[in-house]
PDB file of N, CA and C in Angstrom:
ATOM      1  N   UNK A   1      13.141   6.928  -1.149  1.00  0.00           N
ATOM      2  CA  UNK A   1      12.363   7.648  -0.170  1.00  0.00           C
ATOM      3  C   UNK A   1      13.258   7.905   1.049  1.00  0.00           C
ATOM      4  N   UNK A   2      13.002   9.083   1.601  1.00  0.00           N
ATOM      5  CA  UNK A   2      13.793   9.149   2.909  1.00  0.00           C
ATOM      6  C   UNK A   2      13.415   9.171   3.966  1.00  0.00           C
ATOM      7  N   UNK A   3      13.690   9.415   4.851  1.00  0.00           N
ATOM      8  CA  UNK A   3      13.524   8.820   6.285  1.00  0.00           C
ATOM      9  C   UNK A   3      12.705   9.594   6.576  1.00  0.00           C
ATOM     10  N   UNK A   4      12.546  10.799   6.560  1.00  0.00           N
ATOM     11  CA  UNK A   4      11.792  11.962   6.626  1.00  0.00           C
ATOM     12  C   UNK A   4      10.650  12.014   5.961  1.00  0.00           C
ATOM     13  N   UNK A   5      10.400  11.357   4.779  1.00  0.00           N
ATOM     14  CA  UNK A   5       9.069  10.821   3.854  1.00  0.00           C
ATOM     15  C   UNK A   5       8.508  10.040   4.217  1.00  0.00           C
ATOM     16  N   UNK A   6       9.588   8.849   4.859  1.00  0.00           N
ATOM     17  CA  UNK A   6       8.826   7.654   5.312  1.00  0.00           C
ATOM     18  C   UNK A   6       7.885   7.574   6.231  1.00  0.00           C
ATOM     19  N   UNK A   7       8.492   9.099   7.517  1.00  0.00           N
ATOM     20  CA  UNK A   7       7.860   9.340   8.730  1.00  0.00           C
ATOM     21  C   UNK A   7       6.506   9.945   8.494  1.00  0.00           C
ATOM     22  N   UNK A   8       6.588  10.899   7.052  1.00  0.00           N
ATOM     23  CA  UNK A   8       5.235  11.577   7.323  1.00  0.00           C
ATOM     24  C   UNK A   8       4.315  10.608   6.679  1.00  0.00           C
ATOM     25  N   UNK A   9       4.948   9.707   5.789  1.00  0.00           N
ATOM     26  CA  UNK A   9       3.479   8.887   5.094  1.00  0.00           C
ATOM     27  C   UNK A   9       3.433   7.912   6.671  1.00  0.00           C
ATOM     28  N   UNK A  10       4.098   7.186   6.920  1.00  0.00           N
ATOM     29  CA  UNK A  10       3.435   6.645   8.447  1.00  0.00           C
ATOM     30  C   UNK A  10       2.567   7.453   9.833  1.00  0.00           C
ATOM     31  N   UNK A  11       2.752   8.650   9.530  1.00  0.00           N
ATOM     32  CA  UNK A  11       1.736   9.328  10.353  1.00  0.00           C
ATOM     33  C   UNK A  11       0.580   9.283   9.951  1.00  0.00           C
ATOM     34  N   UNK A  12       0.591   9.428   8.346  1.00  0.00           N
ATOM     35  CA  UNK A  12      -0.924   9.823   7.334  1.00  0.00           C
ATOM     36  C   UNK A  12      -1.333   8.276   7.792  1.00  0.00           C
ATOM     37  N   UNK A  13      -0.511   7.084   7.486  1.00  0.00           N
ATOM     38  CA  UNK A  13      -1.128   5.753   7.229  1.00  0.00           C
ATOM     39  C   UNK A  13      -1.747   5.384   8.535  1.00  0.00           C
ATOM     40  N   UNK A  14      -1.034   6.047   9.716  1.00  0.00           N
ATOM     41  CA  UNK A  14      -1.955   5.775  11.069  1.00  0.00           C
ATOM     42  C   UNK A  14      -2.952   6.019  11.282  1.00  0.00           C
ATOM     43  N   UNK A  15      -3.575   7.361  10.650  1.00  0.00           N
ATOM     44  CA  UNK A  15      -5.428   7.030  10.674  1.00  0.00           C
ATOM     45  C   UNK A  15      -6.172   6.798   9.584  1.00  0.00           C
ATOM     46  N   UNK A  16      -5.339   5.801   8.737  1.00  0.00           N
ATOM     47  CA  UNK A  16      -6.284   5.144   7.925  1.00  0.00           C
ATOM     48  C   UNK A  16      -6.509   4.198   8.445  1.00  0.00           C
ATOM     49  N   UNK A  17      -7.494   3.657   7.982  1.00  0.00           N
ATOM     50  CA  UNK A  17      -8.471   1.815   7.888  1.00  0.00           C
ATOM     51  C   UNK A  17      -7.603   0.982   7.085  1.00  0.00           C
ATOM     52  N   UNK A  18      -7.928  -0.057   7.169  1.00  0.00           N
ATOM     53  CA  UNK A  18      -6.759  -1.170   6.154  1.00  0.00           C
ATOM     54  C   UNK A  18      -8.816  -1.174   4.883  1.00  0.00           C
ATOM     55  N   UNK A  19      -8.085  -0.338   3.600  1.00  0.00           N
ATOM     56  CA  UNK A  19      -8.846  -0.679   2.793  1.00  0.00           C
ATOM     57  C   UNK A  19      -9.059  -1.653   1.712  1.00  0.00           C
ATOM     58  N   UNK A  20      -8.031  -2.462   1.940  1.00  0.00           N
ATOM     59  CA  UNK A  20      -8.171  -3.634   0.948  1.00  0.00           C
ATOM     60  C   UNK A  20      -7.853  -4.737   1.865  1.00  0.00           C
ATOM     61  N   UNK A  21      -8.470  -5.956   1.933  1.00  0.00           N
ATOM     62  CA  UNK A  21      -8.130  -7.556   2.076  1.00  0.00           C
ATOM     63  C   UNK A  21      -7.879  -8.359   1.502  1.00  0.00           C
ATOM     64  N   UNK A  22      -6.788  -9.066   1.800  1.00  0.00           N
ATOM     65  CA  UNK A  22      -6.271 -10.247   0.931  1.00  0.00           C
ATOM     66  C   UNK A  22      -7.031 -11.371   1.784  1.00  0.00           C
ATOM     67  N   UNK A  23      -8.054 -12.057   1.484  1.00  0.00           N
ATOM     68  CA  UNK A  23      -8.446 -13.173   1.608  1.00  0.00           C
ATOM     69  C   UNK A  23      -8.133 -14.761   1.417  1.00  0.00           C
ATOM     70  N   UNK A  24      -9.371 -15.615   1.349  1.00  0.00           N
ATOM     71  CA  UNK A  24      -8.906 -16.909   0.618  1.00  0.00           C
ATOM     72  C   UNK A  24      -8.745 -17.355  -0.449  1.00  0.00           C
ATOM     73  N   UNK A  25      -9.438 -15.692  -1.239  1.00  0.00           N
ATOM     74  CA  UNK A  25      -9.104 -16.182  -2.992  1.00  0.00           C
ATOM     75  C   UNK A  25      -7.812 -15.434  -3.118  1.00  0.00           C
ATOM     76  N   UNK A  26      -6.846 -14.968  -2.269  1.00  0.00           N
ATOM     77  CA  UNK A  26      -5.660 -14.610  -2.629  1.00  0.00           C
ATOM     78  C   UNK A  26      -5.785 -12.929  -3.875  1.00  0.00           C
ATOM     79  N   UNK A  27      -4.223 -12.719  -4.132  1.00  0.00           N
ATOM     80  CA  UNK A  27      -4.332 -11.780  -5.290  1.00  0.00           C
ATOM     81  C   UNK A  27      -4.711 -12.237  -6.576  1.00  0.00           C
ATOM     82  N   UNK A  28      -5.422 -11.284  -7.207  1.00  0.00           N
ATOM     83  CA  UNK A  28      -6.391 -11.620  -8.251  1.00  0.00           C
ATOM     84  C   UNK A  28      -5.492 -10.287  -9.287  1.00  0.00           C
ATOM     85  N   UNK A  29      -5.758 -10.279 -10.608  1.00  0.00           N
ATOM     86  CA  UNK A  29      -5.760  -9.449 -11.411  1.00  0.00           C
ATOM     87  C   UNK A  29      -6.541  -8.123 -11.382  1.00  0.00           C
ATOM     88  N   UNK A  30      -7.762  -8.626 -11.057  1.00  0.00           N
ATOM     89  CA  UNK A  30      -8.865  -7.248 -10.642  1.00  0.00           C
ATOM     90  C   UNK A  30      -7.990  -6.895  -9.250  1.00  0.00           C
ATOM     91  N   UNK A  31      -8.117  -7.503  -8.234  1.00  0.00           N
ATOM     92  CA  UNK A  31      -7.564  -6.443  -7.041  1.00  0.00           C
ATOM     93  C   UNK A  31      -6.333  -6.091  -7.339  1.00  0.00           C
ATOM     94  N   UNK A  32      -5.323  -6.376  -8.031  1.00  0.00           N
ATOM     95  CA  UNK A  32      -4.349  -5.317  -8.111  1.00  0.00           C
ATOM     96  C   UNK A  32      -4.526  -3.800  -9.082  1.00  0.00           C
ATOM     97  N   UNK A  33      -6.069  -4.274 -10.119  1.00  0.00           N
ATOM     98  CA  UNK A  33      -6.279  -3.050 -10.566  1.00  0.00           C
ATOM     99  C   UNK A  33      -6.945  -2.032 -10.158  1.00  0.00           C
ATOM    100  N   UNK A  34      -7.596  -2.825  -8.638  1.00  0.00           N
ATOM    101  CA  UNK A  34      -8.713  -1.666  -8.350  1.00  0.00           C
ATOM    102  C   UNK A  34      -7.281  -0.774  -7.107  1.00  0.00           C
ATOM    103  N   UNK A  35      -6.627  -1.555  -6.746  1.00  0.00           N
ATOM    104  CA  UNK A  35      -5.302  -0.923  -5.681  1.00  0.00           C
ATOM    105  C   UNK A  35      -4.563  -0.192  -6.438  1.00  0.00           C
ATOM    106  N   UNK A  36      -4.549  -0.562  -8.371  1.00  0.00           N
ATOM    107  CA  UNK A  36      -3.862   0.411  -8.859  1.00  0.00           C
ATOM    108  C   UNK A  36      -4.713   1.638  -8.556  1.00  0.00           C
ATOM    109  N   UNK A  37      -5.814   1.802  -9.028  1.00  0.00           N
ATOM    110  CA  UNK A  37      -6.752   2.823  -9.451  1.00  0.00           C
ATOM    111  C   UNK A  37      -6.662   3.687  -8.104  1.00  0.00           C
ATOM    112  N   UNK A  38      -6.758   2.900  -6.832  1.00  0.00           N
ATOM    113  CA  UNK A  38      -6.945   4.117  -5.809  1.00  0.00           C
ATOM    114  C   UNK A  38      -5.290   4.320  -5.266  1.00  0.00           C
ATOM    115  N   UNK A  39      -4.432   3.967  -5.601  1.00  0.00           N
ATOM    116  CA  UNK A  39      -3.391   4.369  -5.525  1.00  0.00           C
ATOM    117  C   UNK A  39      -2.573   5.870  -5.766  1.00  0.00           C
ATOM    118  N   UNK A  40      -3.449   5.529  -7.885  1.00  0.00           N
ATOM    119  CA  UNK A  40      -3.241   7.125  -8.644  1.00  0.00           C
ATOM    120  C   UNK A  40      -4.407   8.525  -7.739  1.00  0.00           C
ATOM    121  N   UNK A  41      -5.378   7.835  -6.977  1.00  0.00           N
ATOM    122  CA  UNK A  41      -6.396   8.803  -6.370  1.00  0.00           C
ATOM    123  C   UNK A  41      -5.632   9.100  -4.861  1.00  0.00           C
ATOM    124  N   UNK A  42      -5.607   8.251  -4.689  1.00  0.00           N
ATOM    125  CA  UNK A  42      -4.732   8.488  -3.128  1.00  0.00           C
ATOM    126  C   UNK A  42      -3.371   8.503  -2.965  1.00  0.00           C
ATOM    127  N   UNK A  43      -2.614   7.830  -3.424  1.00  0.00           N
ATOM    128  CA  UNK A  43      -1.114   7.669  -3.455  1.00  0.00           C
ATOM    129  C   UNK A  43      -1.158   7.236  -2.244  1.00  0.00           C
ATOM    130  N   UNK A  44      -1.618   6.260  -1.166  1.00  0.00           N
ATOM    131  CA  UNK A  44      -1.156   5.477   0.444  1.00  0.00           C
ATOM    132  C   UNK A  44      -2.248   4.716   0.041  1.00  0.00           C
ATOM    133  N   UNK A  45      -1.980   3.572   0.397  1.00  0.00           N
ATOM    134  CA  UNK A  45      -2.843   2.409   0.500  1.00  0.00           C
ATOM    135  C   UNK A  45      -2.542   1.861   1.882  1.00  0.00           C
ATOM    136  N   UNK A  46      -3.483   0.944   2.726  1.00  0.00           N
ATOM    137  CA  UNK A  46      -3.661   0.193   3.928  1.00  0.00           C
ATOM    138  C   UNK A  46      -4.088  -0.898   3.584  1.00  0.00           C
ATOM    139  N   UNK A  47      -2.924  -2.207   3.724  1.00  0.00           N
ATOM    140  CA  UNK A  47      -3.559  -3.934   2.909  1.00  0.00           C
ATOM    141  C   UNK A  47      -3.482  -4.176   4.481  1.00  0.00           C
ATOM    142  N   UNK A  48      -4.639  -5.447   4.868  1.00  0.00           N
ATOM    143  CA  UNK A  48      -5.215  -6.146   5.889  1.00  0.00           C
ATOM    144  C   UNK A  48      -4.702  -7.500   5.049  1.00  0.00           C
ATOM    145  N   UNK A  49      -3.824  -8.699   5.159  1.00  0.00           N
ATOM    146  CA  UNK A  49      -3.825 -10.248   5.117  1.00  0.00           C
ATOM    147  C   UNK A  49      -4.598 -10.856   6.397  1.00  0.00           C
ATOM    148  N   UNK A  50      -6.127 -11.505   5.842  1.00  0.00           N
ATOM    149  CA  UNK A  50      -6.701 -12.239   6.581  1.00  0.00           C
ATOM    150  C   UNK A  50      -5.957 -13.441   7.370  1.00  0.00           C
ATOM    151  N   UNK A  51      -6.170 -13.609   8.175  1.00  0.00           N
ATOM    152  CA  UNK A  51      -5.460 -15.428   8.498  1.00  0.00           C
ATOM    153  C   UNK A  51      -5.991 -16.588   7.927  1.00  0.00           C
ATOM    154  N   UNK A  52      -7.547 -16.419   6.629  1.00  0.00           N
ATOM    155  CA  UNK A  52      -7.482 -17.460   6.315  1.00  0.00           C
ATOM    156  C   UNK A  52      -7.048 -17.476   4.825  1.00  0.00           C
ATOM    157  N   UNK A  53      -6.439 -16.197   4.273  1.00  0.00           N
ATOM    158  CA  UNK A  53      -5.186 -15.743   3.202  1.00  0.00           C
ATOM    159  C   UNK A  53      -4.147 -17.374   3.246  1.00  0.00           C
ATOM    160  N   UNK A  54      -3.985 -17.741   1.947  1.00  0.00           N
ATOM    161  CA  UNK A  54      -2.675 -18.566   1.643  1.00  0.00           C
ATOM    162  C   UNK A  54      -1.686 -17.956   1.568  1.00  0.00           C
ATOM    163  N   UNK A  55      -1.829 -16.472   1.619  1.00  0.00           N
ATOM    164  CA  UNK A  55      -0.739 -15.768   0.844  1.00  0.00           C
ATOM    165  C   UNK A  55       0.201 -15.619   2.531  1.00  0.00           C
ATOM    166  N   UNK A  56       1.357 -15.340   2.579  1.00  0.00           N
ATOM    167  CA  UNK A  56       2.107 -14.345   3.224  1.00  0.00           C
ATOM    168  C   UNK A  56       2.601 -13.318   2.881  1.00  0.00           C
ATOM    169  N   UNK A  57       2.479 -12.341   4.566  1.00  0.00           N
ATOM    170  CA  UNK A  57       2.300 -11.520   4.510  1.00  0.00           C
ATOM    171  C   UNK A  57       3.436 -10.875   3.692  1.00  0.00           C
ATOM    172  N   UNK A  58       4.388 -10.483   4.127  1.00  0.00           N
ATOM    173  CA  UNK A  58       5.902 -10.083   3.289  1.00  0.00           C
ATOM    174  C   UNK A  58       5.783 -10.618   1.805  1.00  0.00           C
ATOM    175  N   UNK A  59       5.149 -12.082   1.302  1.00  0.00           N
ATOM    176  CA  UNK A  59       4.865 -11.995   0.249  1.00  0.00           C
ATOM    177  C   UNK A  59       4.249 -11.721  -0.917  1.00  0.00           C
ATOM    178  N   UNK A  60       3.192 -11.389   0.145  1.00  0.00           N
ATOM    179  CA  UNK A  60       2.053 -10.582  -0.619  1.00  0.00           C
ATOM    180  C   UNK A  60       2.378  -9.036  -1.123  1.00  0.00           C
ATOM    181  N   UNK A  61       2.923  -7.989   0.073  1.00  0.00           N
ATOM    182  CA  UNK A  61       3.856  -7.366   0.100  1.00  0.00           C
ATOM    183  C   UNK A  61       4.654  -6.969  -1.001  1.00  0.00           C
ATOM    184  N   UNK A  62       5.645  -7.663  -1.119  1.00  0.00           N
ATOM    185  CA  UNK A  62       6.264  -7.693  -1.894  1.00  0.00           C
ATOM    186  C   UNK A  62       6.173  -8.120  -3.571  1.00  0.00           C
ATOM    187  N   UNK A  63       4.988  -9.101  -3.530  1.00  0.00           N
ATOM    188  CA  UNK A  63       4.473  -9.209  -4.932  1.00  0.00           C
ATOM    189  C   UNK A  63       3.760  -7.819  -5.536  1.00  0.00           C
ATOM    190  N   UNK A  64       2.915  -7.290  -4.643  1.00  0.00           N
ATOM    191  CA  UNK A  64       1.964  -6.157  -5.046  1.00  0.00           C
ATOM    192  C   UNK A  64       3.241  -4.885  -4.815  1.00  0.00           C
ATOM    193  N   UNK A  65       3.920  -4.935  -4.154  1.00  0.00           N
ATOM    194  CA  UNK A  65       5.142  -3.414  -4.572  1.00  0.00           C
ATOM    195  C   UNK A  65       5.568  -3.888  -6.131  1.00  0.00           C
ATOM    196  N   UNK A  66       5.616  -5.247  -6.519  1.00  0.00           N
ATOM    197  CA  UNK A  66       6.544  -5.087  -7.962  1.00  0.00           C
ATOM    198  C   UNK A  66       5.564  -4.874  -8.800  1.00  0.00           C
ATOM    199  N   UNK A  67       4.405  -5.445  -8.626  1.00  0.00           N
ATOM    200  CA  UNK A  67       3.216  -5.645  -9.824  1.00  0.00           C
ATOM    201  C   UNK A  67       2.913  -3.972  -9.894  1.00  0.00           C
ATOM    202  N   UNK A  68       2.840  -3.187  -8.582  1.00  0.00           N
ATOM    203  CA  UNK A  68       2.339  -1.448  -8.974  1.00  0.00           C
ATOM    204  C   UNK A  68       3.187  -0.925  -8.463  1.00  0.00           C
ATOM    205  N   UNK A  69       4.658  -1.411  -8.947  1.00  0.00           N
ATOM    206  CA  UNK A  69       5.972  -0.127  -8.632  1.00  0.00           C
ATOM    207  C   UNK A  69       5.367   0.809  -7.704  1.00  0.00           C
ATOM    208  N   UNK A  70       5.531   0.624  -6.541  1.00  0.00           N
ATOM    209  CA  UNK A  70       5.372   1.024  -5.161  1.00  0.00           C
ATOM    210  C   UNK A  70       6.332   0.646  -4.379  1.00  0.00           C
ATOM    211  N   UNK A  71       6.280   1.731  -3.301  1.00  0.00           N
ATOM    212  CA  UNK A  71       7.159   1.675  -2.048  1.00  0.00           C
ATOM    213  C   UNK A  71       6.392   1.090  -0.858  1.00  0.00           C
ATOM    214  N   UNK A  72       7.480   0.991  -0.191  1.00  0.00           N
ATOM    215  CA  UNK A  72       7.396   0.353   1.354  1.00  0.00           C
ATOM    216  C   UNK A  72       7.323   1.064   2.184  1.00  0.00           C
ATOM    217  N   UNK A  73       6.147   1.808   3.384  1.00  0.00           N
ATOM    218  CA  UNK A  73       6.320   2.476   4.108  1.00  0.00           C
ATOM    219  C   UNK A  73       5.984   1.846   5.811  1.00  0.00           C
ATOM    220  N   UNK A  74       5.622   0.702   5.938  1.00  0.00           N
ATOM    221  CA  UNK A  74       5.732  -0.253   7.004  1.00  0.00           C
ATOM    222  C   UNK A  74       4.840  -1.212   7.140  1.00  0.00           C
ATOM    223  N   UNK A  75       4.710  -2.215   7.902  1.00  0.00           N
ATOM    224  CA  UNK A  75       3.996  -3.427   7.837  1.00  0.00           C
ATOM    225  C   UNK A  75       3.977  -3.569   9.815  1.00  0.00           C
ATOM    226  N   UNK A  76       2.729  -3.706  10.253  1.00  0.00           N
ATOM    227  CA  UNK A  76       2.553  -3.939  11.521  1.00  0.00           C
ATOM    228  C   UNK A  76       1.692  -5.235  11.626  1.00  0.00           C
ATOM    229  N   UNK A  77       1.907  -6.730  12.320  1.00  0.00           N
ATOM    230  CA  UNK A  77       1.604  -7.544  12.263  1.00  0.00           C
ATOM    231  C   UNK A  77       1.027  -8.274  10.325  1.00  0.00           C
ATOM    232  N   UNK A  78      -0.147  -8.404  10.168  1.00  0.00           N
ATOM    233  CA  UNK A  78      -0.484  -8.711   9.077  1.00  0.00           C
ATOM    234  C   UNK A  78      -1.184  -7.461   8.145  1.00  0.00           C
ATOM    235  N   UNK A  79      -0.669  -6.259   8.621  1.00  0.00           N
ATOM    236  CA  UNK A  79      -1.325  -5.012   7.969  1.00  0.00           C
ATOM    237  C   UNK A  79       0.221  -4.506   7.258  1.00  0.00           C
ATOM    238  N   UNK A  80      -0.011  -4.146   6.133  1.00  0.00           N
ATOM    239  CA  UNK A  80       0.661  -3.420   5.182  1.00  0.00           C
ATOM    240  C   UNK A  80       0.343  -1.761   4.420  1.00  0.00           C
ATOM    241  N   UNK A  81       1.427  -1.069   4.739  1.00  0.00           N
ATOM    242  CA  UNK A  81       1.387  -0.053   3.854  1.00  0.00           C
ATOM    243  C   UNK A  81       2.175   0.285   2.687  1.00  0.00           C
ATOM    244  N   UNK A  82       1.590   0.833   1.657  1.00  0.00           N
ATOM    245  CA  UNK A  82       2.442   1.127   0.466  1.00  0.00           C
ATOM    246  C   UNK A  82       2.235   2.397  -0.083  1.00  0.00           C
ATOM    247  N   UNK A  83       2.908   2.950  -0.947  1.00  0.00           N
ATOM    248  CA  UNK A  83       3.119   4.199  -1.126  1.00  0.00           C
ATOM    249  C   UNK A  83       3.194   4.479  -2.880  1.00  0.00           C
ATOM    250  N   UNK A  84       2.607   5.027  -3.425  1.00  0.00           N
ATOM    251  CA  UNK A  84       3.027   5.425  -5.302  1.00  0.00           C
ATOM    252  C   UNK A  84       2.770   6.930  -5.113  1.00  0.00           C
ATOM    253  N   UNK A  85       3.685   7.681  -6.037  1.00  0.00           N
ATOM    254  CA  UNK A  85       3.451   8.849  -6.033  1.00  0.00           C
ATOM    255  C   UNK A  85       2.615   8.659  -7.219  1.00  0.00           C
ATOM    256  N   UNK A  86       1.316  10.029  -7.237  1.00  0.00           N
ATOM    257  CA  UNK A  86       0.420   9.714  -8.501  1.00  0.00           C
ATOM    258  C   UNK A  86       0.873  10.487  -9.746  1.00  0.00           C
ATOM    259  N   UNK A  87       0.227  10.274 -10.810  1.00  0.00           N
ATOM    260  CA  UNK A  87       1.162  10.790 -12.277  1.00  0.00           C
ATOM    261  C   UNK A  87       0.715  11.803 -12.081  1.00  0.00           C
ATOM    262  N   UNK A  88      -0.984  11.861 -12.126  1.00  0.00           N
ATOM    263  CA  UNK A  88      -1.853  13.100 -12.590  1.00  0.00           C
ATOM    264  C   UNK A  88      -1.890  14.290 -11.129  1.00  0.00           C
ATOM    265  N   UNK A  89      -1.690  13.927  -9.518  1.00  0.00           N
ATOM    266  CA  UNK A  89      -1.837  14.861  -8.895  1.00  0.00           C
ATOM    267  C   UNK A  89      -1.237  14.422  -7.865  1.00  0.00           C
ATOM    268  N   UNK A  90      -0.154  14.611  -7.999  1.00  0.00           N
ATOM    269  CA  UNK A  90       0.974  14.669  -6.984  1.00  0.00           C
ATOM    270  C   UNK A  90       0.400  15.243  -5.667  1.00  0.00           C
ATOM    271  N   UNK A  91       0.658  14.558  -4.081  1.00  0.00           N
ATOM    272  CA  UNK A  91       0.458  15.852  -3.085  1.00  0.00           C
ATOM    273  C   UNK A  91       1.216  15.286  -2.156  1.00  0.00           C
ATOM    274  N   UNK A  92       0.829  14.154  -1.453  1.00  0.00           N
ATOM    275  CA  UNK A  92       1.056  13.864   0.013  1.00  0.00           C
ATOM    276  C   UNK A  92       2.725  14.419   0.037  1.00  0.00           C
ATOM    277  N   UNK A  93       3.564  14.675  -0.865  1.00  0.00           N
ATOM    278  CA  UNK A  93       5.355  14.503  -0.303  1.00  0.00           C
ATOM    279  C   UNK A  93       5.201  15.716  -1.508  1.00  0.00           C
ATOM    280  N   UNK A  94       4.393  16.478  -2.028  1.00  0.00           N
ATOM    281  CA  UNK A  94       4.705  17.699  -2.653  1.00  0.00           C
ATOM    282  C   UNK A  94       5.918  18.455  -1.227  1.00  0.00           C
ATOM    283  N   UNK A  95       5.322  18.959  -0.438  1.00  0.00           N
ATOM    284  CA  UNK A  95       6.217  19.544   0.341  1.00  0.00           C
ATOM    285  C   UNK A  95       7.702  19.361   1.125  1.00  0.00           C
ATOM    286  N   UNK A  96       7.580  17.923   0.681  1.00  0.00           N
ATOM    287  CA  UNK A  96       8.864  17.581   1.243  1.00  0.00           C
ATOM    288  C   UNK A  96      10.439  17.350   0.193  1.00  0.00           C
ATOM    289  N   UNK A  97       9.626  17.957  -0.936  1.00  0.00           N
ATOM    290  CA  UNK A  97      10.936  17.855  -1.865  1.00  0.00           C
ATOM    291  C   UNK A  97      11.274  19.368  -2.139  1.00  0.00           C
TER     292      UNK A  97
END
């Protein structure tokens, strides 16, 4: 991704909501499938790590980029963004290639 991609998905990710929480039951099998599912619908996701999460943050992060081959487009305190381009309908970075 380039610097120039990175900038416009961080503009898009600034007025989203953090739509998923990592809680005290941590990552589960179902929540990485329902983050897959709106991933292929949206391609930007917004993760919220609660403070009463076991998980950390960077590790959480980083577990869920390998589990749904995703990118990194920034992390502000305990909020995370990630990025998949979708199979079936490509858009948000159609224009930038």
């Amino acid at each position: 991704m380039t610097g120039k991609e990175r900038a416009k998905l961080k503009s898009i990710a600034q007025n989203l909501k953090a739509t998923f929480q990592i809680g005290k039951e941590g990552i589960s099998a179902e929540f990485i499938n329902q983050i897959d599912d709106y991933l292929e619908k949206n391609e930007i996701v917004k993760i919220r790590v609660l403070n009463n999460s076991s998980e950390d943050v960077k590790e959480a992060q980083a577990f869920l980029m390998e589990e749904l081959n995703s990118e990194f487009v920034q992390q502000i305190g305990s909020i995370f963004v990630i990025y998949r381009e979708s199979l079936k309908r490509p858009r948000l970075l159609q224009d930038e290639k």
